[in-house]
PDB file of N, CA and C in Angstrom:
ATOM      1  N   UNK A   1     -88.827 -49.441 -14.814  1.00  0.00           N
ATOM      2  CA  UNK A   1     -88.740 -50.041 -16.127  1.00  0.00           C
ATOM      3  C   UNK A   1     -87.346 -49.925 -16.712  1.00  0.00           C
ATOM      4  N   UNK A   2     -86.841 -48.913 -16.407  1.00  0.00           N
ATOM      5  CA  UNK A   2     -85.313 -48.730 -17.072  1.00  0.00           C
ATOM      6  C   UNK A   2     -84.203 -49.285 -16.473  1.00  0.00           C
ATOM      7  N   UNK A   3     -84.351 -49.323 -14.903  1.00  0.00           N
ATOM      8  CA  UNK A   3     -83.173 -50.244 -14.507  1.00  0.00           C
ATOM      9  C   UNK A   3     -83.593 -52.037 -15.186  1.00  0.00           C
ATOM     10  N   UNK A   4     -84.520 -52.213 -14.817  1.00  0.00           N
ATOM     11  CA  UNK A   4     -84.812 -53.522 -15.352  1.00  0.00           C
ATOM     12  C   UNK A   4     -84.555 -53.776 -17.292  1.00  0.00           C
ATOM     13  N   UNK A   5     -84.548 -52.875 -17.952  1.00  0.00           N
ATOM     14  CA  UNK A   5     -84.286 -53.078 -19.068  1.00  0.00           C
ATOM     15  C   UNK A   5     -82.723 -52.506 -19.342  1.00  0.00           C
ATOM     16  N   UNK A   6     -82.216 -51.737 -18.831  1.00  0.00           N
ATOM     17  CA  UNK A   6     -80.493 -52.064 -18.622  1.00  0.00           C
ATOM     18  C   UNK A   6     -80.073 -52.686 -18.299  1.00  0.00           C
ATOM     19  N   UNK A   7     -80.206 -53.900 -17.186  1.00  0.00           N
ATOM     20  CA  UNK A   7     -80.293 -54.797 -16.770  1.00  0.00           C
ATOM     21  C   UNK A   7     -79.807 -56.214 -17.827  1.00  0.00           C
ATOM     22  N   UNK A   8     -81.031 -56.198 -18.366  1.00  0.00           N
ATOM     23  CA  UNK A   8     -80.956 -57.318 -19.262  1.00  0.00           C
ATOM     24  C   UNK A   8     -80.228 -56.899 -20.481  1.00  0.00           C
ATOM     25  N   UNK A   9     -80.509 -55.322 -21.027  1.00  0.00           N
ATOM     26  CA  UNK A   9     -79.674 -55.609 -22.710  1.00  0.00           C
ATOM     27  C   UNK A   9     -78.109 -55.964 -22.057  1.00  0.00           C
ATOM     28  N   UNK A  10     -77.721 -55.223 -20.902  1.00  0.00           N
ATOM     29  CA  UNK A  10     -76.031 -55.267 -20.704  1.00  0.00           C
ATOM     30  C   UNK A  10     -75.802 -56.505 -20.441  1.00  0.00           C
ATOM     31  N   UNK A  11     -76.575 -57.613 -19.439  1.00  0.00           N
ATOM     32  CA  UNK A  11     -76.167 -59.064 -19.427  1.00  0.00           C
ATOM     33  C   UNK A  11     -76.483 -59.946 -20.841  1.00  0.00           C
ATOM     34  N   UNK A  12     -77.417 -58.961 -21.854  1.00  0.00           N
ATOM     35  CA  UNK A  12     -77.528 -59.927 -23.194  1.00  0.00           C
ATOM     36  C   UNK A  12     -76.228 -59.206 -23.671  1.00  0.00           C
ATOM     37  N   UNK A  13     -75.959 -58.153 -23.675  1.00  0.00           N
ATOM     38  CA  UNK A  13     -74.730 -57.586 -24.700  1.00  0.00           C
ATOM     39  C   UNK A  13     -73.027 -58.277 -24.228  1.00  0.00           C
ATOM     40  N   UNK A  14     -73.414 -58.270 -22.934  1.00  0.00           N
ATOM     41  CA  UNK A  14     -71.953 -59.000 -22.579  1.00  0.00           C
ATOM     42  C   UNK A  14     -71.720 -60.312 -22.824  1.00  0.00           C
ATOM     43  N   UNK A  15     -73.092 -61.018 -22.597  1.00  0.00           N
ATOM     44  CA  UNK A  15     -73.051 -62.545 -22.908  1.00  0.00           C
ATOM     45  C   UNK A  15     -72.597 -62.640 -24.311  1.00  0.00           C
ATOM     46  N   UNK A  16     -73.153 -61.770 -25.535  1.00  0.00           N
ATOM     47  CA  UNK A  16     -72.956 -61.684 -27.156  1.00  0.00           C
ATOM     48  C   UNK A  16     -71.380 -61.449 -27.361  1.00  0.00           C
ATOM     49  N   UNK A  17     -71.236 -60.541 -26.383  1.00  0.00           N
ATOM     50  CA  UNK A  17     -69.795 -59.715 -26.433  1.00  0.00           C
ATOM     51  C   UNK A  17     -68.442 -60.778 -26.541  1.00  0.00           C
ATOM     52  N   UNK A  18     -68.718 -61.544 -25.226  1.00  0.00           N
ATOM     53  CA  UNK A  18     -67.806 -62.533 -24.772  1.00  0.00           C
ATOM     54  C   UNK A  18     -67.733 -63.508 -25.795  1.00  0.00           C
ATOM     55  N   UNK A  19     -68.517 -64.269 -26.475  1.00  0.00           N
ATOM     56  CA  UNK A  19     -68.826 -65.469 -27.561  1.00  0.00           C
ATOM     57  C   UNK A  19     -68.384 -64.481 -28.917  1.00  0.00           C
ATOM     58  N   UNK A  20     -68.973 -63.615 -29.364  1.00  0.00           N
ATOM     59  CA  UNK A  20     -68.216 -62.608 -30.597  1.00  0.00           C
ATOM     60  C   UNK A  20     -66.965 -62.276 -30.522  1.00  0.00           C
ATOM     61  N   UNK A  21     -66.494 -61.903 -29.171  1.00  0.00           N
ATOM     62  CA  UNK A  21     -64.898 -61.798 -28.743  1.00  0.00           C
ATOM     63  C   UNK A  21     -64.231 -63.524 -29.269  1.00  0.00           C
ATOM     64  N   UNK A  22     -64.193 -64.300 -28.623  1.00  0.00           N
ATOM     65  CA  UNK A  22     -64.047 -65.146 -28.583  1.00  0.00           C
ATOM     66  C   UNK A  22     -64.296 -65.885 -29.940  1.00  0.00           C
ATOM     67  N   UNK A  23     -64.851 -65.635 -30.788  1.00  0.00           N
ATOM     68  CA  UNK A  23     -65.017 -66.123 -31.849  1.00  0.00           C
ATOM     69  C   UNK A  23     -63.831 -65.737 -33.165  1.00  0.00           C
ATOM     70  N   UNK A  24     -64.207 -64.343 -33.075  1.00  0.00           N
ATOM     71  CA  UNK A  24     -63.623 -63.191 -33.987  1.00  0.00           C
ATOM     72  C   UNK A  24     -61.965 -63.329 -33.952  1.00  0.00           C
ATOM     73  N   UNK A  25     -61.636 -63.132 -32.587  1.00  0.00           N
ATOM     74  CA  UNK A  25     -60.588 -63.364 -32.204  1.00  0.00           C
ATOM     75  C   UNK A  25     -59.436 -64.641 -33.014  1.00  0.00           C
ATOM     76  N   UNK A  26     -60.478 -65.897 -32.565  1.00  0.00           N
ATOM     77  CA  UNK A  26     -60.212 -67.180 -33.347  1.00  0.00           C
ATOM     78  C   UNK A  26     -60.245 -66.891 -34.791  1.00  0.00           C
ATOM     79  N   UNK A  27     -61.029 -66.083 -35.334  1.00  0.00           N
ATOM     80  CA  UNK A  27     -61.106 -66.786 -36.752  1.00  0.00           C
ATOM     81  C   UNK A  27     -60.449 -65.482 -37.504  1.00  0.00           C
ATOM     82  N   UNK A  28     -60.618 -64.532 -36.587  1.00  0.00           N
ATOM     83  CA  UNK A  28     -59.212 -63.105 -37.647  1.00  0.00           C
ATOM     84  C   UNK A  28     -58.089 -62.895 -36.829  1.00  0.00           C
ATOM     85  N   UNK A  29     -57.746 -63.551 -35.879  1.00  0.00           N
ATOM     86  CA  UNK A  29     -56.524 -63.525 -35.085  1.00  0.00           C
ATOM     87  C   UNK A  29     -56.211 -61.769 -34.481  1.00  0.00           C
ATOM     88  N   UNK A  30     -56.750 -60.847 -34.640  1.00  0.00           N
ATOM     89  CA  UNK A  30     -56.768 -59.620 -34.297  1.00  0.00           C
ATOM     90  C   UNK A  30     -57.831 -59.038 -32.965  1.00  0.00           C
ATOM     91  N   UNK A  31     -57.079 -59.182 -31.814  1.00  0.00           N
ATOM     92  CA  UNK A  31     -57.875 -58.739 -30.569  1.00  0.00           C
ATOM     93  C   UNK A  31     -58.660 -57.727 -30.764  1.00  0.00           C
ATOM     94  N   UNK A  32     -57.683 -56.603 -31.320  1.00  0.00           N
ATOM     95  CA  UNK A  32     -58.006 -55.584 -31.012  1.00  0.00           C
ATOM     96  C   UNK A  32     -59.476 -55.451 -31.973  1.00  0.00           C
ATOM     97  N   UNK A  33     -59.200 -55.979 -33.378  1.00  0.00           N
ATOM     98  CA  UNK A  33     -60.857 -56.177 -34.265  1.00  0.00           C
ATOM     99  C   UNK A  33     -61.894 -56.468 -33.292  1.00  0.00           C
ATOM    100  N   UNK A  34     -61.756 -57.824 -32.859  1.00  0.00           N
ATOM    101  CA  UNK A  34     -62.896 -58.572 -31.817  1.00  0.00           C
ATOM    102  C   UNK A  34     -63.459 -57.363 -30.538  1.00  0.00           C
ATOM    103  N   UNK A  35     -62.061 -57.048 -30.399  1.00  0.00           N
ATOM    104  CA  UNK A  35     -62.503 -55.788 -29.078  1.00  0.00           C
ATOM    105  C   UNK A  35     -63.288 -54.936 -29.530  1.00  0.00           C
ATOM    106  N   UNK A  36     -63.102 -54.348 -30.824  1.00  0.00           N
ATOM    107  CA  UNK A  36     -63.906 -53.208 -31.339  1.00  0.00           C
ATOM    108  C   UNK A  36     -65.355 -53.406 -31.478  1.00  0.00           C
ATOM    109  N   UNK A  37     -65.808 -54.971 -32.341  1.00  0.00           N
ATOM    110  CA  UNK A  37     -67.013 -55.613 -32.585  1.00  0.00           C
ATOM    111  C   UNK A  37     -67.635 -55.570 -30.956  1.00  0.00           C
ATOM    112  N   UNK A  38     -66.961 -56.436 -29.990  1.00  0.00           N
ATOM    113  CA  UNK A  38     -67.766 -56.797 -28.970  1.00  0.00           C
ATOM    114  C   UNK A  38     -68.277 -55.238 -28.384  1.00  0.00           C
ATOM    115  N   UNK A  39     -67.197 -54.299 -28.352  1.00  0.00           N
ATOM    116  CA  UNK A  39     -67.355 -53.003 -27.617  1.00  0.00           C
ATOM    117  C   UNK A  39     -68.267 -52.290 -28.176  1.00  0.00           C
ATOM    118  N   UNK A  40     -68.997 -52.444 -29.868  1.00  0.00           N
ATOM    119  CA  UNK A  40     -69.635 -51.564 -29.946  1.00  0.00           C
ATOM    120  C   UNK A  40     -70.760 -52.538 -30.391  1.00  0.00           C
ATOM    121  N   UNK A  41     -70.924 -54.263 -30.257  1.00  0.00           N
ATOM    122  CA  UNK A  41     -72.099 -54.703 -29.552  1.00  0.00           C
ATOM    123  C   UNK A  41     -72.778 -54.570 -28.670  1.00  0.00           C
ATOM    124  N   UNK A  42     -72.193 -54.076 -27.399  1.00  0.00           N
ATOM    125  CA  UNK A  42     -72.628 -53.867 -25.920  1.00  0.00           C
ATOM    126  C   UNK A  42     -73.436 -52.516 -25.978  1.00  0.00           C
ATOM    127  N   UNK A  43     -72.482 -51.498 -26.847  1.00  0.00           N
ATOM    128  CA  UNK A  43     -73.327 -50.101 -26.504  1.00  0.00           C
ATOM    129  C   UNK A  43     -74.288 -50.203 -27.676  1.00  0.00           C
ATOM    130  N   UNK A  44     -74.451 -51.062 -28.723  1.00  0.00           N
ATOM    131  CA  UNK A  44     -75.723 -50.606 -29.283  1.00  0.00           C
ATOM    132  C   UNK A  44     -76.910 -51.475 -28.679  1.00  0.00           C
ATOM    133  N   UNK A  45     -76.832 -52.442 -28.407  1.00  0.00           N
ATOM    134  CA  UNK A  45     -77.781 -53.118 -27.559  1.00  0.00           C
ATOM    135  C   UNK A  45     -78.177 -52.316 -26.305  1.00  0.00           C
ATOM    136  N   UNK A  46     -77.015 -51.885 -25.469  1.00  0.00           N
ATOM    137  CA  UNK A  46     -77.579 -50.658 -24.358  1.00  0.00           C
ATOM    138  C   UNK A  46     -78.352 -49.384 -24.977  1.00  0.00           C
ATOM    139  N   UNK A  47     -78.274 -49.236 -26.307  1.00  0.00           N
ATOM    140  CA  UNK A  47     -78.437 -47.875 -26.810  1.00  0.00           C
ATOM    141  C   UNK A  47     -80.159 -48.279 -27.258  1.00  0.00           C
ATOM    142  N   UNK A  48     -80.332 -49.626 -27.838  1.00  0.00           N
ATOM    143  CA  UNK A  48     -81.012 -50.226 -28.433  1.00  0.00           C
ATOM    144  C   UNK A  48     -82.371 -50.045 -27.202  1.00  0.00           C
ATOM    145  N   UNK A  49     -81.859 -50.658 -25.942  1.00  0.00           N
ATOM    146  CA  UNK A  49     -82.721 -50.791 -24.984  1.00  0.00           C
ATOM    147  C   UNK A  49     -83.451 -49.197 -24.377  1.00  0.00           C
ATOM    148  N   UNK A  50     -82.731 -48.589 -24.403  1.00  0.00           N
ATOM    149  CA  UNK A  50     -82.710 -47.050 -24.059  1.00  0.00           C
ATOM    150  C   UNK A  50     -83.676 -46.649 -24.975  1.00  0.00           C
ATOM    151  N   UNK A  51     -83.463 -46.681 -26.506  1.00  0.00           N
ATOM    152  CA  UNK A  51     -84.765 -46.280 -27.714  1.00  0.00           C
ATOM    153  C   UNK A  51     -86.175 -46.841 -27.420  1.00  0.00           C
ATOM    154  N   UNK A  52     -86.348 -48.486 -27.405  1.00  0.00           N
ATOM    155  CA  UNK A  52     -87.006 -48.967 -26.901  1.00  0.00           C
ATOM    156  C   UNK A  52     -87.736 -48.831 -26.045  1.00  0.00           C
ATOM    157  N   UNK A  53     -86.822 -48.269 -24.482  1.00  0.00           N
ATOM    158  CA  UNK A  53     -88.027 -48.285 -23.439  1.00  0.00           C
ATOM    159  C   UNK A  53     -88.980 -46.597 -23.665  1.00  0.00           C
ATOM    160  N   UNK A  54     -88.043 -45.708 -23.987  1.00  0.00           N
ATOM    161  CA  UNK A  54     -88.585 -44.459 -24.164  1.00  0.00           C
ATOM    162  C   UNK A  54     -89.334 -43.893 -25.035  1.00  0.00           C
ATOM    163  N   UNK A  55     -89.097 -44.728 -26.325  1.00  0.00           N
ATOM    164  CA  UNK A  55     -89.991 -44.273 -27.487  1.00  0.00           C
ATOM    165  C   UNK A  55     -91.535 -44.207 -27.205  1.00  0.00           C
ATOM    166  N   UNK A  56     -92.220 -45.554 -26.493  1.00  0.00           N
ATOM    167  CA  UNK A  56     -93.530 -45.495 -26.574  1.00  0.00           C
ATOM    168  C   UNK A  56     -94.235 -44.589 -25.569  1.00  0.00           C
ATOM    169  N   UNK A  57     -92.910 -44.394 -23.797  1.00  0.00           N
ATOM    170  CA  UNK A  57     -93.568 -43.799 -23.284  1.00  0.00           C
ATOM    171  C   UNK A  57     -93.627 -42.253 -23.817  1.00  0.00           C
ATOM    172  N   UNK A  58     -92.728 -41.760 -24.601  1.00  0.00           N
ATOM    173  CA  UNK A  58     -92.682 -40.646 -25.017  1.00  0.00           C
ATOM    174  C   UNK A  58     -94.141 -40.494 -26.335  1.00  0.00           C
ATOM    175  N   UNK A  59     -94.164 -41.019 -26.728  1.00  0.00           N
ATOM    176  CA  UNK A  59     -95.270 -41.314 -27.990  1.00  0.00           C
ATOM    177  C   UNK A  59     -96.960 -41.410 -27.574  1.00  0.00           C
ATOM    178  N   UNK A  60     -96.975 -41.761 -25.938  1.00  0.00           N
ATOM    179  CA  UNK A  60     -97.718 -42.206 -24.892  1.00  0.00           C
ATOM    180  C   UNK A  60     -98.369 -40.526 -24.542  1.00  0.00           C
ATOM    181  N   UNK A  61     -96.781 -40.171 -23.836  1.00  0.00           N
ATOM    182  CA  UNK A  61     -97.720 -38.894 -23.677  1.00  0.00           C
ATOM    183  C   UNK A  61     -97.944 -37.770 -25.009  1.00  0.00           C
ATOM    184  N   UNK A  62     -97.532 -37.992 -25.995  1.00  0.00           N
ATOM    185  CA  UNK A  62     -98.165 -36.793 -26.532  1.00  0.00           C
ATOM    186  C   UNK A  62     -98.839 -37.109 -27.177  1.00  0.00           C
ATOM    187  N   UNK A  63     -99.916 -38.247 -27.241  1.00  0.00           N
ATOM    188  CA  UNK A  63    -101.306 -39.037 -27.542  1.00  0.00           C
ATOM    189  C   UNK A  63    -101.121 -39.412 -28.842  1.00  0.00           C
ATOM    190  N   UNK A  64    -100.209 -40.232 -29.036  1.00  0.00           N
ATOM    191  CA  UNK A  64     -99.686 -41.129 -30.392  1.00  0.00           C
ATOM    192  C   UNK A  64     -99.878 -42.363 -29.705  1.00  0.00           C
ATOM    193  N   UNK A  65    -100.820 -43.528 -30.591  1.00  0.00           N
ATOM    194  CA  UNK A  65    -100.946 -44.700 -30.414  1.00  0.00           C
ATOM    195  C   UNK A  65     -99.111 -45.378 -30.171  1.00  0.00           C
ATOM    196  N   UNK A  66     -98.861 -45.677 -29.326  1.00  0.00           N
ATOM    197  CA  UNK A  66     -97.469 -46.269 -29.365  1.00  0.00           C
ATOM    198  C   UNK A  66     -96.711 -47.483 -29.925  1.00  0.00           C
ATOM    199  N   UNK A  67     -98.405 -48.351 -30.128  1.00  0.00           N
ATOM    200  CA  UNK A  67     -98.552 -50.040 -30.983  1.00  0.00           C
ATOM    201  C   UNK A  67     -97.990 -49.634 -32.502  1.00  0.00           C
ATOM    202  N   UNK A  68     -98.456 -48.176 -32.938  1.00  0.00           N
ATOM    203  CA  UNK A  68     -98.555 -48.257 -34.378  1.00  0.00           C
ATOM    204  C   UNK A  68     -97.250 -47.502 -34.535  1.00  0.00           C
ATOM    205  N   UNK A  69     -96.985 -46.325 -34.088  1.00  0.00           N
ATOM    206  CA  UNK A  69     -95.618 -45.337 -34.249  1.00  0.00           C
ATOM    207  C   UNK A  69     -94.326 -46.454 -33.739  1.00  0.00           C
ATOM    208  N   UNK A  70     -94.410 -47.557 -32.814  1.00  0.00           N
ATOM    209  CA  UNK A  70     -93.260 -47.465 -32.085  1.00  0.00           C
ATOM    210  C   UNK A  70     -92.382 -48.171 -33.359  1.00  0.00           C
ATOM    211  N   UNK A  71     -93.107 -49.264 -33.900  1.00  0.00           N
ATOM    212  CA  UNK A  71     -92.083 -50.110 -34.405  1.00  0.00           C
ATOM    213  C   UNK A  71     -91.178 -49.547 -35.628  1.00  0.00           C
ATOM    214  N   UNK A  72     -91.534 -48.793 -36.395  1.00  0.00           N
ATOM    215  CA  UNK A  72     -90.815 -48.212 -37.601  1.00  0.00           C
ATOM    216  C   UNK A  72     -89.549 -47.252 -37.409  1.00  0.00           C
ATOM    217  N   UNK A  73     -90.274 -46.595 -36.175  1.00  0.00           N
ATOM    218  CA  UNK A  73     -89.300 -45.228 -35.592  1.00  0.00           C
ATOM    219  C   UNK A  73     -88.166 -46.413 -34.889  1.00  0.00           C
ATOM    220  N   UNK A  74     -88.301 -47.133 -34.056  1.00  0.00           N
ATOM    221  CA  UNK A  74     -87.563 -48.056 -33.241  1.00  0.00           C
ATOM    222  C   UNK A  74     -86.255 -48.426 -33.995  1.00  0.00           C
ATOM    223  N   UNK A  75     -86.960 -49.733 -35.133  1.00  0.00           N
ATOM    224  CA  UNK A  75     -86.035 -50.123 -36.259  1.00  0.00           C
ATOM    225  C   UNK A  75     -84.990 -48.888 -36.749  1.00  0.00           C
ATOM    226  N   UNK A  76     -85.588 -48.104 -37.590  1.00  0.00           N
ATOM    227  CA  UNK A  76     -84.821 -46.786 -38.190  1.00  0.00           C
ATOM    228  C   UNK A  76     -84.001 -46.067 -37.379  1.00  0.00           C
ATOM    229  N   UNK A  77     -84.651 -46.449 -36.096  1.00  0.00           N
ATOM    230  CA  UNK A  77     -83.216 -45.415 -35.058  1.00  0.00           C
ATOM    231  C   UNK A  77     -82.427 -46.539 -34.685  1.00  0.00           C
ATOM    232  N   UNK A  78     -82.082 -47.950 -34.476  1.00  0.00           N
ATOM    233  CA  UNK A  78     -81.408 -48.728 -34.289  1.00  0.00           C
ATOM    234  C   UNK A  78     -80.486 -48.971 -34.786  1.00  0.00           C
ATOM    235  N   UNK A  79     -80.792 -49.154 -36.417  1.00  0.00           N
ATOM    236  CA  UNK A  79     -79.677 -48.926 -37.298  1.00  0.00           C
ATOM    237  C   UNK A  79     -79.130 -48.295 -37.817  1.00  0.00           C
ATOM    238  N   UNK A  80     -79.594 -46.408 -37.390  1.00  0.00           N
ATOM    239  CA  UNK A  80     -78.739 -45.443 -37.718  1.00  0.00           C
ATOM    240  C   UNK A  80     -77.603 -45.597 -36.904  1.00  0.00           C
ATOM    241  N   UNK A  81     -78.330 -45.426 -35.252  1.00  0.00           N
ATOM    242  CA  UNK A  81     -77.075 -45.530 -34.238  1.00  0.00           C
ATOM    243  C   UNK A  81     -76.275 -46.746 -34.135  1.00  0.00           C
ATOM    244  N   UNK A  82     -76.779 -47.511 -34.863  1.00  0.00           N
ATOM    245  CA  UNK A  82     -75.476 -48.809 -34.382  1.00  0.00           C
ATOM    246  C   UNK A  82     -74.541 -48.581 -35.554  1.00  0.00           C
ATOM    247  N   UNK A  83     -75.144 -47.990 -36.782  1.00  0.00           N
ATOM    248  CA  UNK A  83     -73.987 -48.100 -37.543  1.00  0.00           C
ATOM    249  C   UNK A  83     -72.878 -46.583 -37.033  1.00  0.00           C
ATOM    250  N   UNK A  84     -73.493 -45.592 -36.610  1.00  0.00           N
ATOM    251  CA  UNK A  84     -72.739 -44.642 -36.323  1.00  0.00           C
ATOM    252  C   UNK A  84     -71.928 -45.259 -34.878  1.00  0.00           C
ATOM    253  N   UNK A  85     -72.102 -46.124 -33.963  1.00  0.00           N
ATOM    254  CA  UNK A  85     -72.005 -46.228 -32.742  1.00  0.00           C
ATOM    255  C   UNK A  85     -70.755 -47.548 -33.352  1.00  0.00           C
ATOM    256  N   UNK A  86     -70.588 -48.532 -34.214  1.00  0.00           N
ATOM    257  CA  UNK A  86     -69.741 -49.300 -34.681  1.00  0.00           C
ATOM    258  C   UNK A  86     -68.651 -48.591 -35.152  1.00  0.00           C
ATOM    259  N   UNK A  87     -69.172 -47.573 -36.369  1.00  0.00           N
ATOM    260  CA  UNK A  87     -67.955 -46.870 -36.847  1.00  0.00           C
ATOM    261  C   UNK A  87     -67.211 -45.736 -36.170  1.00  0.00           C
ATOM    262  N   UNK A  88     -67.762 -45.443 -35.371  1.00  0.00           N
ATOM    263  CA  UNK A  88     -66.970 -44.455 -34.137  1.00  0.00           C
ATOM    264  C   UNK A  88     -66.306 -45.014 -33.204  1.00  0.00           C
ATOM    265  N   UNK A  89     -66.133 -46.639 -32.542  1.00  0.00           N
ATOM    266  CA  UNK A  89     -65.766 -47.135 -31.890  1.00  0.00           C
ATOM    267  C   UNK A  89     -64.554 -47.941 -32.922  1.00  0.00           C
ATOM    268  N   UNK A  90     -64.802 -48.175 -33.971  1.00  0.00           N
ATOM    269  CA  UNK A  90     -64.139 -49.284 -34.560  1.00  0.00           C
ATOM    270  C   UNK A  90     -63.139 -47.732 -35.048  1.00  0.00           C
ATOM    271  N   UNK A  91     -63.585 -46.422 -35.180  1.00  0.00           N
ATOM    272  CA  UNK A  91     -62.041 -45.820 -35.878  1.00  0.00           C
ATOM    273  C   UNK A  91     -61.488 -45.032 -34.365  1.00  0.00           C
ATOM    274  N   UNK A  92     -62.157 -45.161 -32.994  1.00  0.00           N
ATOM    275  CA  UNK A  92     -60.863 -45.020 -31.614  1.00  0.00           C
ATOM    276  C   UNK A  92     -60.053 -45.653 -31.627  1.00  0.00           C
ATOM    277  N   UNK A  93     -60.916 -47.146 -31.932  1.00  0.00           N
ATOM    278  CA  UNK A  93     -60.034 -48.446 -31.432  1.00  0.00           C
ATOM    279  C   UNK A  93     -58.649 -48.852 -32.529  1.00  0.00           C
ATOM    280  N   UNK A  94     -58.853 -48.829 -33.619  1.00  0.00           N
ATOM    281  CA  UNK A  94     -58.417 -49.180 -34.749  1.00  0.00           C
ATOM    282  C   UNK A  94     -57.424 -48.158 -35.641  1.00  0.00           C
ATOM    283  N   UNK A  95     -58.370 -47.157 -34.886  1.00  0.00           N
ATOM    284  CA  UNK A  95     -57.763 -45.803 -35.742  1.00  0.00           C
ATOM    285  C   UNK A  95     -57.557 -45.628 -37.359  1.00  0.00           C
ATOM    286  N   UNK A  96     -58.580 -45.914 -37.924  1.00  0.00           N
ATOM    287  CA  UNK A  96     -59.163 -46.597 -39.029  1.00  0.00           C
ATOM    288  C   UNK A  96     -59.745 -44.666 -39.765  1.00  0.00           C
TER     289      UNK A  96
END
């Protein structure tokens, strides 16, 4: 289950990466910005997929319905770590 779901977030995160690069780039003229966005698109989507596959089996075994716990815990950890996982990448890169 986990190679197959690394799999896909990293070919969805790179596909996002490349078009957000490419976009950002164009419209704030600053690589290194676009680099930061795309770089810490990729790892929260990898990070994203990682929460995802483990939450329910973890929730699974210690006899928590996984339909009802997964989705709230999922969301709430997504957007803690992407915002910590953006702003830690955007002040290496940027030095911000």
């Amino acid at each position: 289950r986990l190679v197959k779901e690394m799999f896909l977030a990293l070919l969805n995160g790179f596909l996002l990466a490349v078009v957000l690069l490419f976009f950002t780039w164009v419209w704030k003229g600053a690589f290194v910005t676009a680099l930061a966005i795309s770089i810490s698109l990729v790892t929260v989507i990898v990070v994203a997929g990682i929460i995802g596959t483990f939450t329910p089996l973890f929730l699974h075994k210690r006899g928590i319905d996984p339909a009802i716990a997964t989705g709230p815990f999922i969301t709430t950890s997504n957007d803690i770590f992407g915002i910590l996982i953006y702003f830690t990448i955007a002040k290496l890169l940027l030095g911000i």
